[in-house]
C-alpha atoms as a PDB file:
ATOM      1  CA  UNK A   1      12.101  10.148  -6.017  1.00  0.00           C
ATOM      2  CA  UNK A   2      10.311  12.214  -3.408  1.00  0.00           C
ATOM      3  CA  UNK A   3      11.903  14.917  -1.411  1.00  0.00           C
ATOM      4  CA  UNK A   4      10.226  16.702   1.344  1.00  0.00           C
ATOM      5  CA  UNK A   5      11.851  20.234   2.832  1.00  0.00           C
ATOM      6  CA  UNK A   6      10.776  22.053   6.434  1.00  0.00           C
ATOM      7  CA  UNK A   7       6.759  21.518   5.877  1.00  0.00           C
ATOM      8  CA  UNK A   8       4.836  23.284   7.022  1.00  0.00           C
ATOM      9  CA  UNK A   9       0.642  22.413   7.136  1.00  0.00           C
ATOM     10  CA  UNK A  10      -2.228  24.056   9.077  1.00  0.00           C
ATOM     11  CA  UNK A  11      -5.801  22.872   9.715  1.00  0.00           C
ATOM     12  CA  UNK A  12      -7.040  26.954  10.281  1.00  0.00           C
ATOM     13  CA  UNK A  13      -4.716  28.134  13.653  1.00  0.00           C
ATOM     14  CA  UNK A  14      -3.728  24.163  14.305  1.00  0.00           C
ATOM     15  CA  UNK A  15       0.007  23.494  13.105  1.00  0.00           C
ATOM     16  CA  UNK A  16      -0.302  19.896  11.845  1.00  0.00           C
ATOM     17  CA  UNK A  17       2.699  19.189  10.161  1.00  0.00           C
ATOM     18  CA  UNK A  18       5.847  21.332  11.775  1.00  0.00           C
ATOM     19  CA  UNK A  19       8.999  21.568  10.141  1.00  0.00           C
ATOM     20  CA  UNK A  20       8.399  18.150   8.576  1.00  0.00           C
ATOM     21  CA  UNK A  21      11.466  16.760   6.391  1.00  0.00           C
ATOM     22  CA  UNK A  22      11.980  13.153   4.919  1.00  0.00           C
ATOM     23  CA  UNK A  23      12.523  11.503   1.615  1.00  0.00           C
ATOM     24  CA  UNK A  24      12.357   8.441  -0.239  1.00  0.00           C
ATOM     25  CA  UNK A  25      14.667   6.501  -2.684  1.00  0.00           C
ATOM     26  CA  UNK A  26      13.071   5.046  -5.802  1.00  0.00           C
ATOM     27  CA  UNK A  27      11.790   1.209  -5.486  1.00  0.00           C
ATOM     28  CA  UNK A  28      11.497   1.819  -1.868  1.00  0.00           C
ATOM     29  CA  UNK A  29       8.637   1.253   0.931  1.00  0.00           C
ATOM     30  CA  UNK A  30       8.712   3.883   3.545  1.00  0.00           C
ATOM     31  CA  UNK A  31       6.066   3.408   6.249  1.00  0.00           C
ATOM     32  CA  UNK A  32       5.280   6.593   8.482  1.00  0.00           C
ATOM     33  CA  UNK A  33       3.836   5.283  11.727  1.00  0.00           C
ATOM     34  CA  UNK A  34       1.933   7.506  15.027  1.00  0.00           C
ATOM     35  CA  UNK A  35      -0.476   7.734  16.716  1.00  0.00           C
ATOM     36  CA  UNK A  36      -3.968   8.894  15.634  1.00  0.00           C
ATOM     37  CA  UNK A  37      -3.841  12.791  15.171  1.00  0.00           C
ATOM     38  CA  UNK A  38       0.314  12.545  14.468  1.00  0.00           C
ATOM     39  CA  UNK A  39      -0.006  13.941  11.135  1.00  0.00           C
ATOM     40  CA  UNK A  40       0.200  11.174   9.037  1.00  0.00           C
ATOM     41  CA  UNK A  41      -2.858  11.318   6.849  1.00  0.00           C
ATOM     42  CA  UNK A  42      -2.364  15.484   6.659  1.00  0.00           C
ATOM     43  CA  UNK A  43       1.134  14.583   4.851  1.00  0.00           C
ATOM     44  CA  UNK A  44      -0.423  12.472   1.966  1.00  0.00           C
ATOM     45  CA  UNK A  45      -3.515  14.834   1.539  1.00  0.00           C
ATOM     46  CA  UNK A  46      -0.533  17.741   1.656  1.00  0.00           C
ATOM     47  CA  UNK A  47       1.209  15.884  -0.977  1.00  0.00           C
ATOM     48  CA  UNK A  48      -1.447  14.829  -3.176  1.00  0.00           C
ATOM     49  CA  UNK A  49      -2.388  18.626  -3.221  1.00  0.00           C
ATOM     50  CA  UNK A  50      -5.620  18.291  -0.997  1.00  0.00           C
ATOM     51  CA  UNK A  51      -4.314  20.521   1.501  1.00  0.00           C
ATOM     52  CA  UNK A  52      -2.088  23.814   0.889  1.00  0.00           C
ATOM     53  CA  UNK A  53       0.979  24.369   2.347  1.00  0.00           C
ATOM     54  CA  UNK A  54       2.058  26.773   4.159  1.00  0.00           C
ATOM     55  CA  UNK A  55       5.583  26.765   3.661  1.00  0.00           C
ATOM     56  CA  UNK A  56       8.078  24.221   2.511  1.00  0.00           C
ATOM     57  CA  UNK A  57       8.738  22.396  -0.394  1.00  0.00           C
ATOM     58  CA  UNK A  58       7.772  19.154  -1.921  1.00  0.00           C
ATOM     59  CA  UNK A  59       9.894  17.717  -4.776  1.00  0.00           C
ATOM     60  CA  UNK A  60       8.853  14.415  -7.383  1.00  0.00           C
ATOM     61  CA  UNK A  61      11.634  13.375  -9.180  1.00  0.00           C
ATOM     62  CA  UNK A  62      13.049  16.877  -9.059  1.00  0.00           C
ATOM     63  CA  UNK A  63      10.190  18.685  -9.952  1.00  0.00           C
ATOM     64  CA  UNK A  64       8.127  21.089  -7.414  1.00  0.00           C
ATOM     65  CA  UNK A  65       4.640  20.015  -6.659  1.00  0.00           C
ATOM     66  CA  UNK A  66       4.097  21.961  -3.834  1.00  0.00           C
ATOM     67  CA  UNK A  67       0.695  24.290  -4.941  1.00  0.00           C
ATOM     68  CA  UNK A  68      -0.053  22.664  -8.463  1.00  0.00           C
ATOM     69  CA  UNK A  69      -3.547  21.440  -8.823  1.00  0.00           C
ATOM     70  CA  UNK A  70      -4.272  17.720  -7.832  1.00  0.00           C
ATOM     71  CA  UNK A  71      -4.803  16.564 -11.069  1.00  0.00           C
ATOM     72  CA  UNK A  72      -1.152  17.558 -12.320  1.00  0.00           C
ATOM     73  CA  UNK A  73      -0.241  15.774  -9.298  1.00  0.00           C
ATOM     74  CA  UNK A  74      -1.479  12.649 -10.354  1.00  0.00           C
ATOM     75  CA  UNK A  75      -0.058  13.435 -14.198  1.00  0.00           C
ATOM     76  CA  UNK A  76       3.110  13.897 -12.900  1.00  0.00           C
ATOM     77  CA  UNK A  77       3.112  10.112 -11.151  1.00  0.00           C
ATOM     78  CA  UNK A  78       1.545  10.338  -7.750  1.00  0.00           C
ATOM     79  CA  UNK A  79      -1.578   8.760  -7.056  1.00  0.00           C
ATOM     80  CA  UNK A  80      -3.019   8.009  -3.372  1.00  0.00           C
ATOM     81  CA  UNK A  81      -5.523   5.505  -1.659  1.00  0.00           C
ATOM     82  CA  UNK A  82      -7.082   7.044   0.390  1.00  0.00           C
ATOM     83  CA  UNK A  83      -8.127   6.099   4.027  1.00  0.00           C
ATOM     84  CA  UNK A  84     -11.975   4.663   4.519  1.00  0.00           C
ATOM     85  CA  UNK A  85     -11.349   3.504   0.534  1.00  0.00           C
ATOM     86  CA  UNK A  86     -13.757   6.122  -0.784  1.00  0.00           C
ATOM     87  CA  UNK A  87     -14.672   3.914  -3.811  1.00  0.00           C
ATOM     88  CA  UNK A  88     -17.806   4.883  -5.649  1.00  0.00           C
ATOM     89  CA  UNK A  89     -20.702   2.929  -4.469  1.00  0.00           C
ATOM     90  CA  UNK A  90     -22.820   3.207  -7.406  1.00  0.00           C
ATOM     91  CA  UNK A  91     -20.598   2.454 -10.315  1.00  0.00           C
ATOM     92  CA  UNK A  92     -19.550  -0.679 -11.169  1.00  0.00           C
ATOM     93  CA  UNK A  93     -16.367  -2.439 -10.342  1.00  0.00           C
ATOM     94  CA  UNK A  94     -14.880  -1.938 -14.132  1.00  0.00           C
ATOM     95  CA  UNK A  95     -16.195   1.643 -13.813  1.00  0.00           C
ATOM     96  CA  UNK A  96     -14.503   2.622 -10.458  1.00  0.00           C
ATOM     97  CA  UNK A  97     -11.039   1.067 -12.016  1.00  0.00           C
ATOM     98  CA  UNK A  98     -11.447   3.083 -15.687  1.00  0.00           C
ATOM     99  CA  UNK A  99     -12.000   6.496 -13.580  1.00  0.00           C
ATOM    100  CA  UNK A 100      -8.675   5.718 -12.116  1.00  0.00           C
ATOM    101  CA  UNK A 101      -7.162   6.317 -15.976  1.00  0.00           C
ATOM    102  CA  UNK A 102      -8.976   9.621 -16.388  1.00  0.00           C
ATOM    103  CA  UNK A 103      -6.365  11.606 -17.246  1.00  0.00           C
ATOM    104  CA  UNK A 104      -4.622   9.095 -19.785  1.00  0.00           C
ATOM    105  CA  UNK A 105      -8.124   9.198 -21.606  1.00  0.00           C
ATOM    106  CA  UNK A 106      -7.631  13.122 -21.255  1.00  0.00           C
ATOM    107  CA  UNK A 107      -4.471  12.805 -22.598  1.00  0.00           C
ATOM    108  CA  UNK A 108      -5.691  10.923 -25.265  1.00  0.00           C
ATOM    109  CA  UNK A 109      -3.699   7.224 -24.559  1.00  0.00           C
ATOM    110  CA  UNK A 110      -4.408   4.601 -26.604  1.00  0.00           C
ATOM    111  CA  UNK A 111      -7.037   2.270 -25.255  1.00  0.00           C
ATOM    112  CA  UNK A 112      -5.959  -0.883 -26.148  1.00  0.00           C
ATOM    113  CA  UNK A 113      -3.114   0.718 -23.345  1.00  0.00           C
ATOM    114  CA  UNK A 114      -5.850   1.109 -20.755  1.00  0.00           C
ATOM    115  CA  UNK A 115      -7.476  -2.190 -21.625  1.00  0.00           C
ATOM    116  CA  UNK A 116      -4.082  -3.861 -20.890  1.00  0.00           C
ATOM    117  CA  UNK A 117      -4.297  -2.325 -17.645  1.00  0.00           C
ATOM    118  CA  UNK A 118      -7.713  -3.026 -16.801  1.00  0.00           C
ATOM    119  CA  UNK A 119      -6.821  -6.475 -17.615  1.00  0.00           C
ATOM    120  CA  UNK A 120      -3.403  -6.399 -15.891  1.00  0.00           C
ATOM    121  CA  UNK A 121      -5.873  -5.462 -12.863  1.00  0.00           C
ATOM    122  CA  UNK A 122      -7.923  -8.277 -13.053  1.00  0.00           C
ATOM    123  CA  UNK A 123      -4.985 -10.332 -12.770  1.00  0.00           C
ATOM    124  CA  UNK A 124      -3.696  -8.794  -9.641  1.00  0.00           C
ATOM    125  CA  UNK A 125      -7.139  -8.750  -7.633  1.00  0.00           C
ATOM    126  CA  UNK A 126      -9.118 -12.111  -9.332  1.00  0.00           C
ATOM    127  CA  UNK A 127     -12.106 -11.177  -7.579  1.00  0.00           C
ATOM    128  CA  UNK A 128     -12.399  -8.011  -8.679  1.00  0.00           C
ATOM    129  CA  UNK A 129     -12.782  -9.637 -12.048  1.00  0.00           C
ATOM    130  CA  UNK A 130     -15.549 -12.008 -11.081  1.00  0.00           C
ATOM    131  CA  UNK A 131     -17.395  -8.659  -9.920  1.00  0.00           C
ATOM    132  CA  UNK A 132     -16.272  -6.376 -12.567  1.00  0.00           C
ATOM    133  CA  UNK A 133     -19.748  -5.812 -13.660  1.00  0.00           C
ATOM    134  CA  UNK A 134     -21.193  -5.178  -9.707  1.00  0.00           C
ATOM    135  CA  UNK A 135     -22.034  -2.053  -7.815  1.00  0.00           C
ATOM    136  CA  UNK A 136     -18.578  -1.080  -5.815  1.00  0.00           C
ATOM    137  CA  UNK A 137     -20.993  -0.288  -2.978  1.00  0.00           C
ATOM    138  CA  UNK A 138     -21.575  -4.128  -2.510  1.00  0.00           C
ATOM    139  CA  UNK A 139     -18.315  -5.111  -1.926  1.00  0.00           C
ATOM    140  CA  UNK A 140     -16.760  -6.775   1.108  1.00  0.00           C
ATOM    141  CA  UNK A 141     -14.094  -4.366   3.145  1.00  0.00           C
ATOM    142  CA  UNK A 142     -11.557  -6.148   1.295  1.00  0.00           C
ATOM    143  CA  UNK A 143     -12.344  -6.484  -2.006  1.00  0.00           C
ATOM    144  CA  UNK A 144     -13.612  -2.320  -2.064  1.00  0.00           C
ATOM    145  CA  UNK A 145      -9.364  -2.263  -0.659  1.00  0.00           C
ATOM    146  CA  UNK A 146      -8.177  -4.284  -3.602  1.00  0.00           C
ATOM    147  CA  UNK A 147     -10.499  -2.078  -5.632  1.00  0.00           C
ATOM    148  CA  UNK A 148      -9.442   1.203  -4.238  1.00  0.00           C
ATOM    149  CA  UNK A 149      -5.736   0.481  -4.796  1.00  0.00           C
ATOM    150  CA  UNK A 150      -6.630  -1.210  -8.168  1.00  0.00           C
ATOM    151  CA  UNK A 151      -7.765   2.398  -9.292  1.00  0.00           C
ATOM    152  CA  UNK A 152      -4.944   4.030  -7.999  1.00  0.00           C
ATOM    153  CA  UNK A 153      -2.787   2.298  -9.888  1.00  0.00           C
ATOM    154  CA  UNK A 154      -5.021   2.441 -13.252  1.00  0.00           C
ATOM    155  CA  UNK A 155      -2.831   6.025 -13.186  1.00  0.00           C
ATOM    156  CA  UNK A 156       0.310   4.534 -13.915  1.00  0.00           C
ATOM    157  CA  UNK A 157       1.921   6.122 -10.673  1.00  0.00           C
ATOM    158  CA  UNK A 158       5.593   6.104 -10.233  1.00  0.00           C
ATOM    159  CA  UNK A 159       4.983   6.922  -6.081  1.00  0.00           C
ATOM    160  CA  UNK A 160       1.813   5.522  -4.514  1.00  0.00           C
ATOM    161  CA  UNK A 161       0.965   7.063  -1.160  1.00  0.00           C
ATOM    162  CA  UNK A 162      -1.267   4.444   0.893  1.00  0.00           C
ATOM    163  CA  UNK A 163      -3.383   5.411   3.641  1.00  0.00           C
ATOM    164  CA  UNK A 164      -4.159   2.555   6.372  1.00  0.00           C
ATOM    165  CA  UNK A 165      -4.864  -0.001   4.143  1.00  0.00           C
ATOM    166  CA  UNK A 166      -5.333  -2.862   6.682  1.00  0.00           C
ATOM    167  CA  UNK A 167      -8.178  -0.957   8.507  1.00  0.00           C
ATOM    168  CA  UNK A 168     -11.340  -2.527   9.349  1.00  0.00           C
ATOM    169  CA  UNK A 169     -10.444  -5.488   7.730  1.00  0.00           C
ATOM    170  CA  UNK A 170      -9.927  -9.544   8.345  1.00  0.00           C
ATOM    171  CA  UNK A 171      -6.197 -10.961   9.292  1.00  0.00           C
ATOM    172  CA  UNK A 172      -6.411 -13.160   5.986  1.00  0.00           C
ATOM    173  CA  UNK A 173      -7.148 -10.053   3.977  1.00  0.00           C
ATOM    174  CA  UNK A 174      -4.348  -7.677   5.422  1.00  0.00           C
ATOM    175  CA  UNK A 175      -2.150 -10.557   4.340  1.00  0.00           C
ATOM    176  CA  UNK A 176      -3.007 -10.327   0.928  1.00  0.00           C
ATOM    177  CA  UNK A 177      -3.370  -6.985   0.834  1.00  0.00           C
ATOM    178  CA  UNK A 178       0.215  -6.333   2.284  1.00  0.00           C
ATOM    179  CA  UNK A 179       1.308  -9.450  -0.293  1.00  0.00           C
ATOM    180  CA  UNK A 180      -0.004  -6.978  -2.974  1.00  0.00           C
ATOM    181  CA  UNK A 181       2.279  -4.264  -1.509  1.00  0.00           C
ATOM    182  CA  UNK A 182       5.523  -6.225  -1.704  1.00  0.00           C
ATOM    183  CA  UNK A 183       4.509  -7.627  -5.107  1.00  0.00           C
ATOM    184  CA  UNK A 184       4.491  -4.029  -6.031  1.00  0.00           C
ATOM    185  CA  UNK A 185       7.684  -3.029  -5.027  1.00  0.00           C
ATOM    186  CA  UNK A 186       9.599  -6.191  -6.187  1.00  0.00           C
ATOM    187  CA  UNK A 187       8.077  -6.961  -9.278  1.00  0.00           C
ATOM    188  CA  UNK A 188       6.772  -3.559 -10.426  1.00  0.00           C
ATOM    189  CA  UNK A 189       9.574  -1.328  -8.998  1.00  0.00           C
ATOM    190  CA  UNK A 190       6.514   0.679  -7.450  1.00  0.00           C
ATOM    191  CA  UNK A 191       7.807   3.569  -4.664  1.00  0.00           C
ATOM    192  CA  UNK A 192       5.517   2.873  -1.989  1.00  0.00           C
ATOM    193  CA  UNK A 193       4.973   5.739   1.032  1.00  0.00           C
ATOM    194  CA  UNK A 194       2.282   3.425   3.354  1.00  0.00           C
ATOM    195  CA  UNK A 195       0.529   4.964   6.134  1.00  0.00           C
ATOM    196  CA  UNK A 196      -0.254   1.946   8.596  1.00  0.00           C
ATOM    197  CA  UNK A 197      -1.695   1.843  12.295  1.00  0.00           C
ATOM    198  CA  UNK A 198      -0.390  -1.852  11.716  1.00  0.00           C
ATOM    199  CA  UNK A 199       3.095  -0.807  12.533  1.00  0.00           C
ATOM    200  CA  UNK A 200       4.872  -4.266  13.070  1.00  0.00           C
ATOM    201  CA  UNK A 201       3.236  -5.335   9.916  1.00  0.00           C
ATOM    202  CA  UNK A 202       3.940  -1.708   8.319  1.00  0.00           C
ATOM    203  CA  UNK A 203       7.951  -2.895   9.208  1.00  0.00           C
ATOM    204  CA  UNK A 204       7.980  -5.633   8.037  1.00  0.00           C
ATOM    205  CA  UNK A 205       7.375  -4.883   4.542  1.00  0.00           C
ATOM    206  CA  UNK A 206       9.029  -1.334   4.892  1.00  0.00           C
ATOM    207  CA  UNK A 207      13.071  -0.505   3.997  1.00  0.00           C
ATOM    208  CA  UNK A 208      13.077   2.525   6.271  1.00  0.00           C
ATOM    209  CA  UNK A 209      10.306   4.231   8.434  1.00  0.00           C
ATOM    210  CA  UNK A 210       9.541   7.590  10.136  1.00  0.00           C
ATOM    211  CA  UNK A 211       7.724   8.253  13.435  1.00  0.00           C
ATOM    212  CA  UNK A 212       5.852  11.343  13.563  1.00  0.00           C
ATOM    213  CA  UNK A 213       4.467  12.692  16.747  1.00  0.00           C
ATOM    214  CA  UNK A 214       1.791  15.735  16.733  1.00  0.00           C
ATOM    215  CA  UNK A 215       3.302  16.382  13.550  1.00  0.00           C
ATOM    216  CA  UNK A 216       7.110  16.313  14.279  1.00  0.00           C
ATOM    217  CA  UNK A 217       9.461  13.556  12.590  1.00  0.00           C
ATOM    218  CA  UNK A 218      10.754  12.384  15.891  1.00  0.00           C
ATOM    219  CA  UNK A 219      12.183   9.147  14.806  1.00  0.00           C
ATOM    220  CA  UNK A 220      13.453   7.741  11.400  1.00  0.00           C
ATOM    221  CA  UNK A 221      15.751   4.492  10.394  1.00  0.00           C
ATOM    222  CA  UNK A 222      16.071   1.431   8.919  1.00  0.00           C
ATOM    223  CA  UNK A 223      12.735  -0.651   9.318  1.00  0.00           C
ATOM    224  CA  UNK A 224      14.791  -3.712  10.647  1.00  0.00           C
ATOM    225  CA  UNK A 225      15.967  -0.925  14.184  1.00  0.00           C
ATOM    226  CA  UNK A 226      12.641   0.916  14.156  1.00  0.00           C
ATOM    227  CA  UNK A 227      11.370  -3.075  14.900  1.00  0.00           C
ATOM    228  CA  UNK A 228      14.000  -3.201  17.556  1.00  0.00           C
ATOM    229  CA  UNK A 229      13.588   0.172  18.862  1.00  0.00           C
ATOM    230  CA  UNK A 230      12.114  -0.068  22.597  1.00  0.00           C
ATOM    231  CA  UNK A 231      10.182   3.291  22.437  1.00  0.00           C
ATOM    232  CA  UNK A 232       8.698   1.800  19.460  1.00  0.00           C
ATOM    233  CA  UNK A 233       7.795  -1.139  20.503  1.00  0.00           C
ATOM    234  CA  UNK A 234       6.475   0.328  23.789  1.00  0.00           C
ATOM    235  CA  UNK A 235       4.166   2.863  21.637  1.00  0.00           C
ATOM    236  CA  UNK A 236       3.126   1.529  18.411  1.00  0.00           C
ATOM    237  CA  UNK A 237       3.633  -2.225  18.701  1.00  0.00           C
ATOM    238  CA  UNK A 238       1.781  -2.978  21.702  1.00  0.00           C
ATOM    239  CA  UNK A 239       4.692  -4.323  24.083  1.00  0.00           C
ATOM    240  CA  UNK A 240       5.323  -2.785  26.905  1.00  0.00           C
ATOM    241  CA  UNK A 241       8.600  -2.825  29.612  1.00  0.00           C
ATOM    242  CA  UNK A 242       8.947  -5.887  30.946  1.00  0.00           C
ATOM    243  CA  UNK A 243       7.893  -7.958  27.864  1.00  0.00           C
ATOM    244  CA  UNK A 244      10.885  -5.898  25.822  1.00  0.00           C
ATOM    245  CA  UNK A 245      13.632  -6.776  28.852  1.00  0.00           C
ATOM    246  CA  UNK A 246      12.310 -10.750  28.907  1.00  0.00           C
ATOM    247  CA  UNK A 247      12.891 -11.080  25.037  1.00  0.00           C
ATOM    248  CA  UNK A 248      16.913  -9.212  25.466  1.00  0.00           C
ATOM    249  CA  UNK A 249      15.546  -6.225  23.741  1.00  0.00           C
ATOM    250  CA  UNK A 250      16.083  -3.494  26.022  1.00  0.00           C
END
């Protein structure tokens, strides 16, 4: 589905992503987990086209994305959520979701299509329906989350890149919204690349995950080892020495 080759990424003279190679298998989760500043938010921007690279190559279902323009991104089946949401305030909920399937109106899609969607939306996050007709701007944390990943998927993405979706928000609502991403996976067949400061929860929902360090792929596995790893646990989910050794992890 995705293949990533010796990236390359720079913020002006700063080398964020060096040498950076990893992949993912269609219907799979991958979670990339590190610490802030590792790199992980440059690789989704880099792959959704925000950023260029500098050298490398990026390929989606065996095409090369690497330098096309961010909307033929998107038309070729990548769509992202980005970090902090970034809904827009002042339209409506139903508005928000519809500029999600831009470029199928571009592309001239039937709407009763879209409508289906919109719909199939609804079903997925209830209460964005009872709001569909309120400014996004008023919306809890949450429900602008459910909103923000209801619009991504209004593309019809075959690879959805999802940046910290648990952030600022409540414990019940990070279950949901990571109930959402499983329910993806299984019953849409949705490739999933999550970004996740939540690392144990992250793993848990993930087949395989990647550590990157100041933009290095230092680690990669099977979620079910990265959980047992002790240099991963001692980092990134919040356990240090001597509570690994007491639970026979070490």
């Amino acid at each position: 589905m995705l293949i990533i080759k010796n990236l390359n990424v720079y913020y002006g003279k700063v080398h964020a992503l060096k040498h950076v190679s990893l992949h993912l298998n269609r219907g799979e989760i991958v979670t990339l987990i590190g610490a802030n500043g590792a790199g992980k938010t440059t690789l989704l921007n880099t792959l959704s086209s925000l950023l260029p690279v500098a050298s490398g190559e990026i390929f989606l279902e065996g095409n090369p994305v690497a330098g096309l323009a961010a909307d033929r991104v998107v038309s070729l089946g990548l769509s992202q959520v980005p970090e902090g949401r970034q809904v827009f305030n002042p339209l409506t909920v139903e508005e928000n979701l519809e500029l999600g399937a831009y470029l199928r109106y571009r592309a001239r899609e039937p709407k009763s299509q879209i409508v289906a969607d919109l719909e199939r939306m609804f079903a997925m996050f209830p209460r964005l329906k009872e709001r569909r007709r309120q400014a996004a701007g008023t919306l809890s944390g949450g429900e602008q989350q459910m909103l923000a990943i209801g619009r991504a998927l209004m593309a019809r993405p075959k690879l959805l890149l999802l940046d910290e979706p648990s952030m600022g928000l409540a414990p019940l609502v990070v279950q949901e919204i990571f109930r959402v991403i499983e329910r993806l996976r299984s019953e849409e067949g949705t490739t999933i690349l999550l970004v996740e400061q939540n690392a144990r929860a992250a793993l848990k929902v993930a087949d395989r995950g990647y550590v990157l360090e100041t933009g290095k792929v230092m680690l990669e596995g099977d979620a079910s080892e990265l959980l047992k790893n002790k240099d991963v646990q001692r980092a990134y989910l919040g356990r240090d020495k001597q509570e690994i050794e007491a639970a026979g992890l070490a």
